[in-house]
N, C-alpha and C. Protein backbone atom coordinates (compact mmCIF):
# COMPACT_ATOMS: atom_id res chain seq x y z
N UNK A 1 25.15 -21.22 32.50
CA UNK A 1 26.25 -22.12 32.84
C UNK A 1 25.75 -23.20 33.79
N UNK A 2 25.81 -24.10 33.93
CA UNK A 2 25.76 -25.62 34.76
C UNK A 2 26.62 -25.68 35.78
N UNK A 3 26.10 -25.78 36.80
CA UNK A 3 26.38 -26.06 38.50
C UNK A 3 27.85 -26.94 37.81
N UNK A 4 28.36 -27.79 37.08
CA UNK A 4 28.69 -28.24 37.24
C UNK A 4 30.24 -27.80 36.47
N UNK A 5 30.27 -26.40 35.96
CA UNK A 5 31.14 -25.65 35.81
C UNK A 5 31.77 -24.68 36.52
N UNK A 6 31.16 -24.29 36.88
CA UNK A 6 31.10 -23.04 37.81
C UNK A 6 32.68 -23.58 38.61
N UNK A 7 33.52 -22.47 38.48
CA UNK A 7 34.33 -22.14 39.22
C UNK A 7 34.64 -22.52 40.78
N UNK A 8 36.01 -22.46 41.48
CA UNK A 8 35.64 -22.84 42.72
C UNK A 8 36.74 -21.74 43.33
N UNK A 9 36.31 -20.36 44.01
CA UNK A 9 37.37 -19.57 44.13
C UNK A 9 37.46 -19.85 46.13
N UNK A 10 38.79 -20.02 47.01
CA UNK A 10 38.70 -20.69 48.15
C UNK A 10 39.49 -19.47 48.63
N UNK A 11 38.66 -18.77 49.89
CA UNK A 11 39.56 -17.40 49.87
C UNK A 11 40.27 -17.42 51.57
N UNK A 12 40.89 -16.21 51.85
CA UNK A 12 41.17 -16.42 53.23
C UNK A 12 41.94 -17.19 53.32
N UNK A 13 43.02 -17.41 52.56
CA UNK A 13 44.07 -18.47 52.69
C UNK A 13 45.65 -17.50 53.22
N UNK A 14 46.08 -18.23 54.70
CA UNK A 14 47.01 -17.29 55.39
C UNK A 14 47.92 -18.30 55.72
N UNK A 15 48.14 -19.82 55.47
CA UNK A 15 49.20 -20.99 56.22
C UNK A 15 49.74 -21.25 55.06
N UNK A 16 51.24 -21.23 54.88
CA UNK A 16 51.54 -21.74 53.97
C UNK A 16 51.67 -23.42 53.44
N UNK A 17 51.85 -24.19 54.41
CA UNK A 17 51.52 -25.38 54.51
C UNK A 17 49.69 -25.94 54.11
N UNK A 18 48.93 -25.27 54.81
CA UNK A 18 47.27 -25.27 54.38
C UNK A 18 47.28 -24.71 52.64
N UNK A 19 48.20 -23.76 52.08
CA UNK A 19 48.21 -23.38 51.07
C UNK A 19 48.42 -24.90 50.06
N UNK A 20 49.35 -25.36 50.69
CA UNK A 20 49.70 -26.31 49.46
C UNK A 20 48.60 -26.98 49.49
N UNK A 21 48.34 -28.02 50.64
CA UNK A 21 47.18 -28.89 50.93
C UNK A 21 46.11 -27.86 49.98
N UNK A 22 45.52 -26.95 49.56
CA UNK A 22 44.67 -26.51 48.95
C UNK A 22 45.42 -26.60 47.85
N UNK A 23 45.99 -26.52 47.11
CA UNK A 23 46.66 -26.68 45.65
C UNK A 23 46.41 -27.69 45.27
N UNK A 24 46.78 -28.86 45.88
CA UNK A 24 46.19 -30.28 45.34
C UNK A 24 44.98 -30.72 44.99
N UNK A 25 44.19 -29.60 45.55
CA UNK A 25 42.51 -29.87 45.54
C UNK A 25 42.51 -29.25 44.16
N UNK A 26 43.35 -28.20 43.71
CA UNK A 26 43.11 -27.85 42.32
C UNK A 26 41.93 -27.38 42.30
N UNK A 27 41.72 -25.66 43.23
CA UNK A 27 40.66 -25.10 42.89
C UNK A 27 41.10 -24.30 41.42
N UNK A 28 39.83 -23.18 41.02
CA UNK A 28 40.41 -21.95 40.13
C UNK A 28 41.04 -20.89 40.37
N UNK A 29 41.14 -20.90 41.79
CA UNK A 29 41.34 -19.23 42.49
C UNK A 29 41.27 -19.59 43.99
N UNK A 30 42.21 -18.91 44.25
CA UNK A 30 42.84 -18.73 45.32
C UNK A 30 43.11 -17.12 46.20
N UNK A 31 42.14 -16.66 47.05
CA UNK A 31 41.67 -15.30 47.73
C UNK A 31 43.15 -15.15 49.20
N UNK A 32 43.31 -13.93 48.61
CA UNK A 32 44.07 -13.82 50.20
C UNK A 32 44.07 -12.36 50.47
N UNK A 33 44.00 -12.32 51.60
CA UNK A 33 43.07 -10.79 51.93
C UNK A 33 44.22 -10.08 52.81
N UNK A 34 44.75 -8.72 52.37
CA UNK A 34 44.95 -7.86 52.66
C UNK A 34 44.54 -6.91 53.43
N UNK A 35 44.19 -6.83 54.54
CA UNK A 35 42.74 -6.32 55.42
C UNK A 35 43.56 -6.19 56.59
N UNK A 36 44.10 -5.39 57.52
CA UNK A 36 44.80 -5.76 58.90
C UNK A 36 43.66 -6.38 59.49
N UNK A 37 42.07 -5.52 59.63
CA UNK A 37 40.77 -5.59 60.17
C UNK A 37 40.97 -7.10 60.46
N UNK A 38 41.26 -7.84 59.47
CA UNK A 38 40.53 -8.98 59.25
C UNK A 38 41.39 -10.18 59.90
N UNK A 39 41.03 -10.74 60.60
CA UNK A 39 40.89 -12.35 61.02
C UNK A 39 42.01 -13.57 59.93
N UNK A 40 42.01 -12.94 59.24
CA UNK A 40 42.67 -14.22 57.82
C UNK A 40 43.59 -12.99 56.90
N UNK A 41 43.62 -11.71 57.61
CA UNK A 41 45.07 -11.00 57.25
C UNK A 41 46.18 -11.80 56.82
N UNK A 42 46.45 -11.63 55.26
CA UNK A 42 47.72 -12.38 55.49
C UNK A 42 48.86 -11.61 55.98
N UNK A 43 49.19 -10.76 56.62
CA UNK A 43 50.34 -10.36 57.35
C UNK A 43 51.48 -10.91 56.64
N UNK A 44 52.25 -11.59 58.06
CA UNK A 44 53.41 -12.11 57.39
C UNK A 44 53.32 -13.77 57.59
N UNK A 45 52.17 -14.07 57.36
CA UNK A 45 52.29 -15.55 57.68
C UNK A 45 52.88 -16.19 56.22
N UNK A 46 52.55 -15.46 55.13
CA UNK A 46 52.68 -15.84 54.06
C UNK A 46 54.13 -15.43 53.29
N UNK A 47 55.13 -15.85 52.54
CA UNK A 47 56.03 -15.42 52.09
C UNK A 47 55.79 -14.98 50.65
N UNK A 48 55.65 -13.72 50.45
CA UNK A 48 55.74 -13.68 48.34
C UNK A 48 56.16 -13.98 48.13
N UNK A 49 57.62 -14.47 48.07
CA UNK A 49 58.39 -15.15 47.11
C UNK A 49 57.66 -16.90 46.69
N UNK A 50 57.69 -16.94 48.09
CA UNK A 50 56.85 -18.79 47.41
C UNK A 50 55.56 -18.51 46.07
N UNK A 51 54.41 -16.80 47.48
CA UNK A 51 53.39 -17.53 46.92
C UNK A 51 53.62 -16.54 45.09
N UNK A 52 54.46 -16.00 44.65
CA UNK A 52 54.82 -15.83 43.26
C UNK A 52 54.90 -16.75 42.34
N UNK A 53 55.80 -17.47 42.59
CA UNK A 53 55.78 -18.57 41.89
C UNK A 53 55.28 -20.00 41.49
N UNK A 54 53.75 -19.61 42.08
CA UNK A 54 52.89 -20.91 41.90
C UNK A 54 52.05 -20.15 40.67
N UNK A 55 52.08 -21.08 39.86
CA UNK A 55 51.04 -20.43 38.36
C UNK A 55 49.57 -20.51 38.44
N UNK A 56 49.30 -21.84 39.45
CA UNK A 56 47.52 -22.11 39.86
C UNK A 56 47.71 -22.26 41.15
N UNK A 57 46.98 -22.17 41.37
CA UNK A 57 45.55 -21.68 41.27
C UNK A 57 45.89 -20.41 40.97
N UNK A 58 44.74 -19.76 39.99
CA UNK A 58 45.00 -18.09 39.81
C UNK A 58 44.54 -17.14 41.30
N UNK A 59 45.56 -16.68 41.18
CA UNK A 59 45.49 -15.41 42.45
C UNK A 59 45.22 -14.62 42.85
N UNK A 60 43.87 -14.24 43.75
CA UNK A 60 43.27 -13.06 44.46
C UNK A 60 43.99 -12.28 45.29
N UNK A 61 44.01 -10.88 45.48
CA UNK A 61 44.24 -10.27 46.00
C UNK A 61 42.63 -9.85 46.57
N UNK A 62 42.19 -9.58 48.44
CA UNK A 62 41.50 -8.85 48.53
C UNK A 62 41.51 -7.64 50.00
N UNK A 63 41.30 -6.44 49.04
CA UNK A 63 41.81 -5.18 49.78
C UNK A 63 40.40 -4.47 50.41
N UNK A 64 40.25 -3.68 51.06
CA UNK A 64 39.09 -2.83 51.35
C UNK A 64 39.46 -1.54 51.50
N UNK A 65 38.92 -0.81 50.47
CA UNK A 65 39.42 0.86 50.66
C UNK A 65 40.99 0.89 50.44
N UNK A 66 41.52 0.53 50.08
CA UNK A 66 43.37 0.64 50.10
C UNK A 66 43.71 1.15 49.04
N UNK A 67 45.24 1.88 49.54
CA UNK A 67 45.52 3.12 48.72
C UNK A 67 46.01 1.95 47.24
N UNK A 68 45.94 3.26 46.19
CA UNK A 68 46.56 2.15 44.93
C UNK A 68 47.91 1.72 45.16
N UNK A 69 48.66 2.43 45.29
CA UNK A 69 50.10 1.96 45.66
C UNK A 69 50.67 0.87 45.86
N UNK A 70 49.76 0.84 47.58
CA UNK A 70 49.92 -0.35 48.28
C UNK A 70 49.54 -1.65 47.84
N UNK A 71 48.29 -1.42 46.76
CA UNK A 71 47.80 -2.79 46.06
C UNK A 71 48.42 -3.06 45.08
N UNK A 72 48.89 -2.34 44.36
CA UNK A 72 50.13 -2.92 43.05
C UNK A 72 51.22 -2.96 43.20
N UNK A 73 51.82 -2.99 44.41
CA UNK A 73 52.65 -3.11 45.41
C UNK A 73 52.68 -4.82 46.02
N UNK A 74 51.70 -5.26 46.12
CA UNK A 74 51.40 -6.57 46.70
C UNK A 74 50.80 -7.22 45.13
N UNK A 75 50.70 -6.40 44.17
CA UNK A 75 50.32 -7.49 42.57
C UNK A 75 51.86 -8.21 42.60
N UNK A 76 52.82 -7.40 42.62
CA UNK A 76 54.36 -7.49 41.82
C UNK A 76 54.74 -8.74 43.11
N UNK A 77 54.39 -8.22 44.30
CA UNK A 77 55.16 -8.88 45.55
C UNK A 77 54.55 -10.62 45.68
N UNK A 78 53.23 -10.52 45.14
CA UNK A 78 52.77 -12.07 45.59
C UNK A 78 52.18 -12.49 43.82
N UNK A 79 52.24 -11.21 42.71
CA UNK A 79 52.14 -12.22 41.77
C UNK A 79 50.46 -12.48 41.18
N UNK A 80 49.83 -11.34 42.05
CA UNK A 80 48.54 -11.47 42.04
C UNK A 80 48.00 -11.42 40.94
N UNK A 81 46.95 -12.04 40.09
CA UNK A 81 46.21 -11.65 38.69
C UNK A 81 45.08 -10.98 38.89
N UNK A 82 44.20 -11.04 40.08
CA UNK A 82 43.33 -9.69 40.18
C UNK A 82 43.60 -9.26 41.76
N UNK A 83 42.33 -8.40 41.39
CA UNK A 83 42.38 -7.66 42.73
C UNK A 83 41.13 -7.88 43.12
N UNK A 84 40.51 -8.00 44.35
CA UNK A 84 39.39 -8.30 44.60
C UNK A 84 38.61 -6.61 45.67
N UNK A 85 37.74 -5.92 45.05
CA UNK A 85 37.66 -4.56 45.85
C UNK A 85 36.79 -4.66 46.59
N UNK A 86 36.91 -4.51 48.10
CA UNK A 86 35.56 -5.36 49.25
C UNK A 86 35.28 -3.93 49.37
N UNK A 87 35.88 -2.57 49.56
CA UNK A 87 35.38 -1.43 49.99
C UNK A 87 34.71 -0.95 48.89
N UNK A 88 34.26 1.06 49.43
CA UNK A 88 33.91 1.52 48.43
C UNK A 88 34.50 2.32 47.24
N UNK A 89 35.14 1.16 46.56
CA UNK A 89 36.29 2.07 45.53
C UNK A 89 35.29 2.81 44.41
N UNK A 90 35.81 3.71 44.14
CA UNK A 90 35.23 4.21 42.83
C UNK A 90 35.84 4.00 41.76
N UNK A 91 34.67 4.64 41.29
CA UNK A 91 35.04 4.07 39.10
C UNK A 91 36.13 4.56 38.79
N UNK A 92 36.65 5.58 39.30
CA UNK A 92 38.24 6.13 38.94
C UNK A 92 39.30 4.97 39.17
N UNK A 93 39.03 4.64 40.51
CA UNK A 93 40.11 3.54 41.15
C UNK A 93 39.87 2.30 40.37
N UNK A 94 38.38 1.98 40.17
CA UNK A 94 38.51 0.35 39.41
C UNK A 94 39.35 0.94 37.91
N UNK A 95 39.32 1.80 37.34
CA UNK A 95 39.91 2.58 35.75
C UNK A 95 41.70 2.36 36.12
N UNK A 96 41.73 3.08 37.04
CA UNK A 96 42.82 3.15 37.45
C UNK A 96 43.81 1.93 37.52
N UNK A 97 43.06 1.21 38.55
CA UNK A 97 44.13 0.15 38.30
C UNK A 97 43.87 -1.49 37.47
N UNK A 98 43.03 -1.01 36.53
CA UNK A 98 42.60 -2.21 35.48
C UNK A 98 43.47 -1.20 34.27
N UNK A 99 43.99 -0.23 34.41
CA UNK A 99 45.12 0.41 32.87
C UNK A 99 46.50 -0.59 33.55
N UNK A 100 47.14 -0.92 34.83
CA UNK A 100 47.89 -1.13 35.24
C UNK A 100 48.35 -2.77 34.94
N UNK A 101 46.84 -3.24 33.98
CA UNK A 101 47.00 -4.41 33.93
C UNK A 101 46.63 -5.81 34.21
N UNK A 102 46.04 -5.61 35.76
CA UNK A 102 45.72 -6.63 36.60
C UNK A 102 44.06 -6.73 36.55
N UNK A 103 43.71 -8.10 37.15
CA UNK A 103 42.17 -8.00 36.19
C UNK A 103 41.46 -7.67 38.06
N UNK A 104 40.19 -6.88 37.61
CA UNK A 104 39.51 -6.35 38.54
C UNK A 104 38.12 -6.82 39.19
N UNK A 105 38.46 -7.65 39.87
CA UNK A 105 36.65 -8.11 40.73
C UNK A 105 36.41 -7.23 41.61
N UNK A 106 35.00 -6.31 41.40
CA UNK A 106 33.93 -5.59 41.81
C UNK A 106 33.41 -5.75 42.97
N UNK A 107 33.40 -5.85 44.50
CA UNK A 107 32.50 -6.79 45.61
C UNK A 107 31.41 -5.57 45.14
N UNK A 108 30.16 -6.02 45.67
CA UNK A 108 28.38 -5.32 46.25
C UNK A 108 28.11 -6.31 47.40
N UNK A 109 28.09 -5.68 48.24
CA UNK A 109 27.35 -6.09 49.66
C UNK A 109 25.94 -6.49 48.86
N UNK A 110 25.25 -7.40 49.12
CA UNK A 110 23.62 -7.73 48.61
C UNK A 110 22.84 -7.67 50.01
N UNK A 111 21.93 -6.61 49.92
CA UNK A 111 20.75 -6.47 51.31
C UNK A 111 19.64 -6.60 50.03
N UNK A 112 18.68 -6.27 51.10
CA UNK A 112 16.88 -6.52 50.93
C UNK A 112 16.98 -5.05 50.25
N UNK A 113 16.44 -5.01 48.44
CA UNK A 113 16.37 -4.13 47.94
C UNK A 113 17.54 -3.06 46.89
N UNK A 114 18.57 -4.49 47.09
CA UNK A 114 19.72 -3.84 46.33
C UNK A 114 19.75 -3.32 45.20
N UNK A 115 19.91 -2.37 44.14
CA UNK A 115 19.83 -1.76 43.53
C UNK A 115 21.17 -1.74 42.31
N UNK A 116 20.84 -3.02 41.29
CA UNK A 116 21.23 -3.32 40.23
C UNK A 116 22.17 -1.70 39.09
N UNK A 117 21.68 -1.08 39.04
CA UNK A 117 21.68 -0.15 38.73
C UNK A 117 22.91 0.84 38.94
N UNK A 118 23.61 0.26 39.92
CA UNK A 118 25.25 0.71 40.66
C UNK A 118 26.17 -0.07 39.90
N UNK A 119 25.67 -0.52 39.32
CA UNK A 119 26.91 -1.82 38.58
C UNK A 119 27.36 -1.15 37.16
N UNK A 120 26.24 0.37 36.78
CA UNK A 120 26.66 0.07 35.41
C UNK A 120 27.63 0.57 34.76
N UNK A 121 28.14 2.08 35.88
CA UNK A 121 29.00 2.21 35.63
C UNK A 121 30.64 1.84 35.96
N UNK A 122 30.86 0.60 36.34
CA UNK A 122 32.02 0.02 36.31
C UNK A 122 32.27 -1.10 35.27
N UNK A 123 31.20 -1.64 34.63
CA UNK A 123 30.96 -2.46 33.87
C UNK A 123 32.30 -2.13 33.03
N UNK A 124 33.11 -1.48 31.92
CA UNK A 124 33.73 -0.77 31.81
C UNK A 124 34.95 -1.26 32.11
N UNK A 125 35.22 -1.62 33.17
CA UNK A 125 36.61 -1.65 33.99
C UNK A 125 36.65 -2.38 34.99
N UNK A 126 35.99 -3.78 34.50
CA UNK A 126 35.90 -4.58 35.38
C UNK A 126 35.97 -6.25 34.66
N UNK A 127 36.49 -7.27 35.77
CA UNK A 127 36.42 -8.63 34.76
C UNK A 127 35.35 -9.06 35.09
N UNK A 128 34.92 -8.72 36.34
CA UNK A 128 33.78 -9.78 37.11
C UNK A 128 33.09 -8.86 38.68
N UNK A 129 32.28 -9.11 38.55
CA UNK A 129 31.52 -8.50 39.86
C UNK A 129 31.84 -9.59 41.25
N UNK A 130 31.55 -9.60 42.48
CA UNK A 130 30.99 -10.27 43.24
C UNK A 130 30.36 -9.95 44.17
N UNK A 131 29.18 -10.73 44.16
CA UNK A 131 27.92 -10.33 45.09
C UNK A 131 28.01 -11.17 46.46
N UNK A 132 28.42 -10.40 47.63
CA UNK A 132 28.11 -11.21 49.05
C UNK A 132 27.46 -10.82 49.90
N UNK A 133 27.33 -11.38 51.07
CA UNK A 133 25.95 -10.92 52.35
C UNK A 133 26.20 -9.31 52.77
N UNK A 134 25.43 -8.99 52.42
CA UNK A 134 25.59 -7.20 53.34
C UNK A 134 25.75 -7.86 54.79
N UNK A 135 26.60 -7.16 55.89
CA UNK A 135 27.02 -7.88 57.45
C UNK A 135 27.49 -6.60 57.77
N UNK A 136 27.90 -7.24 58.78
CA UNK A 136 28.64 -6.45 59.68
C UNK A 136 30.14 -5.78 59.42
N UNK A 137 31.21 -7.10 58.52
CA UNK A 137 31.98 -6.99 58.07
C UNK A 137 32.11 -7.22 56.85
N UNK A 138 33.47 -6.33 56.22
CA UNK A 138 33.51 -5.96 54.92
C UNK A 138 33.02 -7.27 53.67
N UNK A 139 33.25 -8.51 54.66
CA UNK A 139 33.78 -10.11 54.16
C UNK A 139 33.37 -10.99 55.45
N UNK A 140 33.38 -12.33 54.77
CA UNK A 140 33.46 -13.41 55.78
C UNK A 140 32.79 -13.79 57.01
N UNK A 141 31.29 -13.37 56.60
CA UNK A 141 30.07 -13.44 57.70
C UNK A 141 29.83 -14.40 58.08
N UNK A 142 29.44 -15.36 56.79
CA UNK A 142 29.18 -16.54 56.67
C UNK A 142 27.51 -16.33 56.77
N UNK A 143 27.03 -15.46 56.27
CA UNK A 143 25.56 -15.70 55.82
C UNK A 143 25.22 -15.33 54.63
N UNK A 144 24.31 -16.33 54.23
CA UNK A 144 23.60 -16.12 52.70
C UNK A 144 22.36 -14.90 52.75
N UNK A 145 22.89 -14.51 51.49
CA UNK A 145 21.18 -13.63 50.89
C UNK A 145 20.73 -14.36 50.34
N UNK A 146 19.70 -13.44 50.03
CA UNK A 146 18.47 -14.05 49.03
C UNK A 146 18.72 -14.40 47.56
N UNK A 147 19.08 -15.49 47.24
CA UNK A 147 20.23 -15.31 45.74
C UNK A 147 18.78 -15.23 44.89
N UNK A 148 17.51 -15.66 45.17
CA UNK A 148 16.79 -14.97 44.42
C UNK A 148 16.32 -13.74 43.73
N UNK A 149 17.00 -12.54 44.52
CA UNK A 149 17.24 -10.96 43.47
C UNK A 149 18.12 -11.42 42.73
N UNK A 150 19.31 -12.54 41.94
CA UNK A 150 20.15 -12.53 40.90
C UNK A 150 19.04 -13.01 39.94
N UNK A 151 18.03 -13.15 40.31
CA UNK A 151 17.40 -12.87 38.94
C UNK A 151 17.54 -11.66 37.82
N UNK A 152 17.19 -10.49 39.02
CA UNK A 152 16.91 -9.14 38.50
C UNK A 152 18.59 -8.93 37.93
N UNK A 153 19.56 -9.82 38.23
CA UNK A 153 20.95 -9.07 37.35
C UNK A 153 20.92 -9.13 35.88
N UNK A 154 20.98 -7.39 35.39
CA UNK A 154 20.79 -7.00 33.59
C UNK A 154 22.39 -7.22 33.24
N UNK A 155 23.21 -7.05 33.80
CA UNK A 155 24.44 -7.29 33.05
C UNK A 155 25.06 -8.08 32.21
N UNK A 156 25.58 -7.90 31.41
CA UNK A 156 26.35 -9.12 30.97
C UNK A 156 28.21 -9.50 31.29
N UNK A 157 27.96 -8.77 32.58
CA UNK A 157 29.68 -9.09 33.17
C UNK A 157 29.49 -10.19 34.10
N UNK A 158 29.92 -11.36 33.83
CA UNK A 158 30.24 -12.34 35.16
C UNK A 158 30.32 -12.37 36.34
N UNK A 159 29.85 -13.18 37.00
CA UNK A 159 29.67 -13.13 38.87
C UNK A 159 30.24 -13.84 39.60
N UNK A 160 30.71 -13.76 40.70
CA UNK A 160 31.05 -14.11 41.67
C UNK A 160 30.18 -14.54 42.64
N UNK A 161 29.57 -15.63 43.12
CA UNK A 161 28.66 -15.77 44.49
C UNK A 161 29.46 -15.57 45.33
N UNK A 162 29.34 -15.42 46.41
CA UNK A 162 29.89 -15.72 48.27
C UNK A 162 28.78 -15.23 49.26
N UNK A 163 29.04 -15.58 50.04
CA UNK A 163 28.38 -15.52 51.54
C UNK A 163 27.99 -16.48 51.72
N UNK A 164 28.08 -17.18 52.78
CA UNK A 164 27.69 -18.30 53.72
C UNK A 164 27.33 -19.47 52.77
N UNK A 165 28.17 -19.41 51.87
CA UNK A 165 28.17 -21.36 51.00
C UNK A 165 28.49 -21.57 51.96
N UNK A 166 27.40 -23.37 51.95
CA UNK A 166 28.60 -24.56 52.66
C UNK A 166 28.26 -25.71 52.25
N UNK A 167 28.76 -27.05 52.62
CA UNK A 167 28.20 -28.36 52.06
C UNK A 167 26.64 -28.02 51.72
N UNK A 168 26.44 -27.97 53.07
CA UNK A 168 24.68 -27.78 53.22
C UNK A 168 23.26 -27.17 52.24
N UNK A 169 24.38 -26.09 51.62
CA UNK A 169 23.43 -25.30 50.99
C UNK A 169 23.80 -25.05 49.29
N UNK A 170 25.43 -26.24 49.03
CA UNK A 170 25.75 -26.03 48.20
C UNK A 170 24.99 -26.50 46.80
N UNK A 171 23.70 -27.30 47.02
CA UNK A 171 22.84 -27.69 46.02
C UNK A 171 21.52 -26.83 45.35
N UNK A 172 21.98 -26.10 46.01
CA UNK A 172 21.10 -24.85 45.80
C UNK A 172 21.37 -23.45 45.31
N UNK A 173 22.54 -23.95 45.36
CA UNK A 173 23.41 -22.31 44.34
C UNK A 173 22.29 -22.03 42.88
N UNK A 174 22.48 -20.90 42.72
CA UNK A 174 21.08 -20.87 41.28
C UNK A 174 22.18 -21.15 39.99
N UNK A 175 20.80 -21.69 39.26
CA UNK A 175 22.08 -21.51 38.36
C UNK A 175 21.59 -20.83 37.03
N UNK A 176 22.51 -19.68 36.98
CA UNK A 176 22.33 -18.31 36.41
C UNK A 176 23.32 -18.19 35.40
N UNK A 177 23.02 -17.93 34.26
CA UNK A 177 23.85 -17.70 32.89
C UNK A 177 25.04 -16.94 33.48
N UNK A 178 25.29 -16.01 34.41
CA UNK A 178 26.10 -14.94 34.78
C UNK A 178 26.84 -15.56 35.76
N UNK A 179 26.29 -16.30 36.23
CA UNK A 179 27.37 -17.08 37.41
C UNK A 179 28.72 -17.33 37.20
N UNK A 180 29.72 -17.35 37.17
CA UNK A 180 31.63 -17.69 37.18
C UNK A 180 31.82 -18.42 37.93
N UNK A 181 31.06 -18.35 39.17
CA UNK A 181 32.24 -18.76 40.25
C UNK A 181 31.60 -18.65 41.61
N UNK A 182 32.14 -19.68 42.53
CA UNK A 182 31.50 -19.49 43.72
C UNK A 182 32.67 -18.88 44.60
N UNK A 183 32.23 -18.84 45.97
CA UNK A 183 33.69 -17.89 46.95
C UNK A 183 33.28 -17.97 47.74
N UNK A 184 34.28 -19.45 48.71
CA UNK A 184 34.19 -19.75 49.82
C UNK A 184 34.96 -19.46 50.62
N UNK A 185 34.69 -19.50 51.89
CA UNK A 185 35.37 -18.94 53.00
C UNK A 185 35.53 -19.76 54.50
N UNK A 186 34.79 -18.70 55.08
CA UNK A 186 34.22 -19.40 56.58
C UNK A 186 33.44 -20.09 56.93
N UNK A 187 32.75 -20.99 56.22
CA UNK A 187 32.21 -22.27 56.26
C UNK A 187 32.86 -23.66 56.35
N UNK A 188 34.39 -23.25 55.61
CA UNK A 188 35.22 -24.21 55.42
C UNK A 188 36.21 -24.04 56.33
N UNK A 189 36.37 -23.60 57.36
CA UNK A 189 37.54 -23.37 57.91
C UNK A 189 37.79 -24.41 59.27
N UNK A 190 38.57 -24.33 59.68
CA UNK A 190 38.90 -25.54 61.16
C UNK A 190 39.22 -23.83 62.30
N UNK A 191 39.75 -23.15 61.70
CA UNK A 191 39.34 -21.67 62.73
C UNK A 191 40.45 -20.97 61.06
N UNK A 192 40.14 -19.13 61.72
CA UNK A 192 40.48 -18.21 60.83
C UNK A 192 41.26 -18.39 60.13
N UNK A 193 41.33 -18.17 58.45
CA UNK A 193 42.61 -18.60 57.25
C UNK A 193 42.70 -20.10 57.12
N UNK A 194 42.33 -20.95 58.27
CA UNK A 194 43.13 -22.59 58.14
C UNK A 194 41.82 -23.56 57.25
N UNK A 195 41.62 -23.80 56.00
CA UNK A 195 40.98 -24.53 55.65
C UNK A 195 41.01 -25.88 55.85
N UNK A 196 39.57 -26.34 55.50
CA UNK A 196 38.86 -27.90 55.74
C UNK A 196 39.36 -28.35 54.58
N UNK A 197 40.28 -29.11 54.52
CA UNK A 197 40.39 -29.54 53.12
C UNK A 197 39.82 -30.60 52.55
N UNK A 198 39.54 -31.27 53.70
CA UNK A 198 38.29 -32.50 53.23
C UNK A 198 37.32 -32.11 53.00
N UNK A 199 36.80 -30.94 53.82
CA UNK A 199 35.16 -30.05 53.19
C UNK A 199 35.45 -29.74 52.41
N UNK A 200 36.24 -29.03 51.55
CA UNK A 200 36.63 -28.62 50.29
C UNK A 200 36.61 -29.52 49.31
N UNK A 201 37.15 -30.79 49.18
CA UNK A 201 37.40 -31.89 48.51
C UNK A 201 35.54 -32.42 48.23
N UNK A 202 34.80 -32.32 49.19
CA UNK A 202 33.40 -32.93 49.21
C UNK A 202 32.75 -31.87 48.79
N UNK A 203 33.33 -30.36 49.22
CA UNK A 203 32.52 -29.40 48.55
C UNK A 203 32.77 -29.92 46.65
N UNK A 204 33.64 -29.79 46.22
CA UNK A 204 34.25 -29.55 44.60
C UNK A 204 33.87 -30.88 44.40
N UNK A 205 33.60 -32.28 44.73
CA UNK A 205 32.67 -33.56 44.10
C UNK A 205 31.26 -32.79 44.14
N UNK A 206 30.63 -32.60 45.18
CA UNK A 206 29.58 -32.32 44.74
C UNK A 206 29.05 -31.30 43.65
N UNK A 207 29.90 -30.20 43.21
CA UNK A 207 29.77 -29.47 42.24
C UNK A 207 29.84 -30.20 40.78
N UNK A 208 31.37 -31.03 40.99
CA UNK A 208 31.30 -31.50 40.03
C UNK A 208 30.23 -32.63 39.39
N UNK A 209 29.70 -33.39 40.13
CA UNK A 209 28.72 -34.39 39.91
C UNK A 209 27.39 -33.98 39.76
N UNK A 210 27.45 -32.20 40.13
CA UNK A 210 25.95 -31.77 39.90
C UNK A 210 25.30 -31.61 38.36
């Protein structure tokens, strides 16, 4: 696929006002994280009822470790089309709630030595993988790996990049038959959840013109 397709998924979105301002930019996907842990929790900043009834950008849900319940619980409430799994769910849970309907992105932390080979059995019950920085936290480090091991990816299920894109380094994304989509975050932000929407706007020309 060509840099100049590739997807633009903008996650960590918690203002509803910053929400719209990102709608106009007309990414593909739109991440909002379910995490108390986390910094860009959407809590209650966000209302489901609004964010239900927007048809695009298509809609992330992302959970870590969370019971099923509670996540198809928040599909119905905000409308979500996948689920994004940052913890360590198992193949039961990705089975589980890809019968329920909703489409399922895979996270893998990527360190020095990652081991391809964990992927194969979800392949199965999954729409798309995504590969981000092994850190400290589950998400949203803001540092890059070595996107040179996506060489070694045998799959033929679609990817997700993230970790530490930013203007800076966005000319250098690889570009890999398996690639979908990139997944930005905290590079773009003015502080936690509130996106750059002008970095965003200069991020998505430069993709597109690549």
């Amino acid at each position: 696929m060509a840099i100049s397709d590739i997807k633009l998924k903008v996650c960590g979105m918690k203002f509803p006002d910053n929400v719209e301002q990102l709608r106009k930019l007309e990414p593909d996907f739109m991440g909002m994280i379910f995490y108390e842990k986390s910094s860009r929790n959407v809590g209650e900043s966000l209302v489901a009822a609004d964010i239900k009834e927007l048809s695009h950008p298509k809609k992330i849900g992302v959970f870590v470790n969370a019971d099923k319940d509670f996540m198809l619980q928040k599909v119905e409430d905000f409308g979500l089309d996948y689920l994004q799994l940052h913890g360590q769910e198992s193949v039961e849970m990705c089975e589980d709630l890809k019968e329920s309907g909703v489409g399922i992105i895979k996270v893998f932390s990527v360190g020095n030595g990652f081991d391809f080979d964990i992927l194969t059995e979800y392949e199965p019950f999954v729409d798309f993988f995504l590969f981000d920085t092994k850190g400290k936290h589950p998400g949203g480090n803001g540092v890059v790996f070595n996107w040179e091991i996506l060489d070694q990816y045998p799959s033929s299920i679609p990817f997700f990049l993230s970790g530490g894109i930013s203007l800076e380094n966005a000319g250098a994304i690889p570009n890999h038959p398996k690639l979908y989509a990139i997944d930005v975050n905290s590079k773009f932000e003015i502080s936690p959840g509130l996106k750059n929407i002008k970095q965003l706007t200069d991020l998505k020309k430069q993709l597109v013109s690549a």
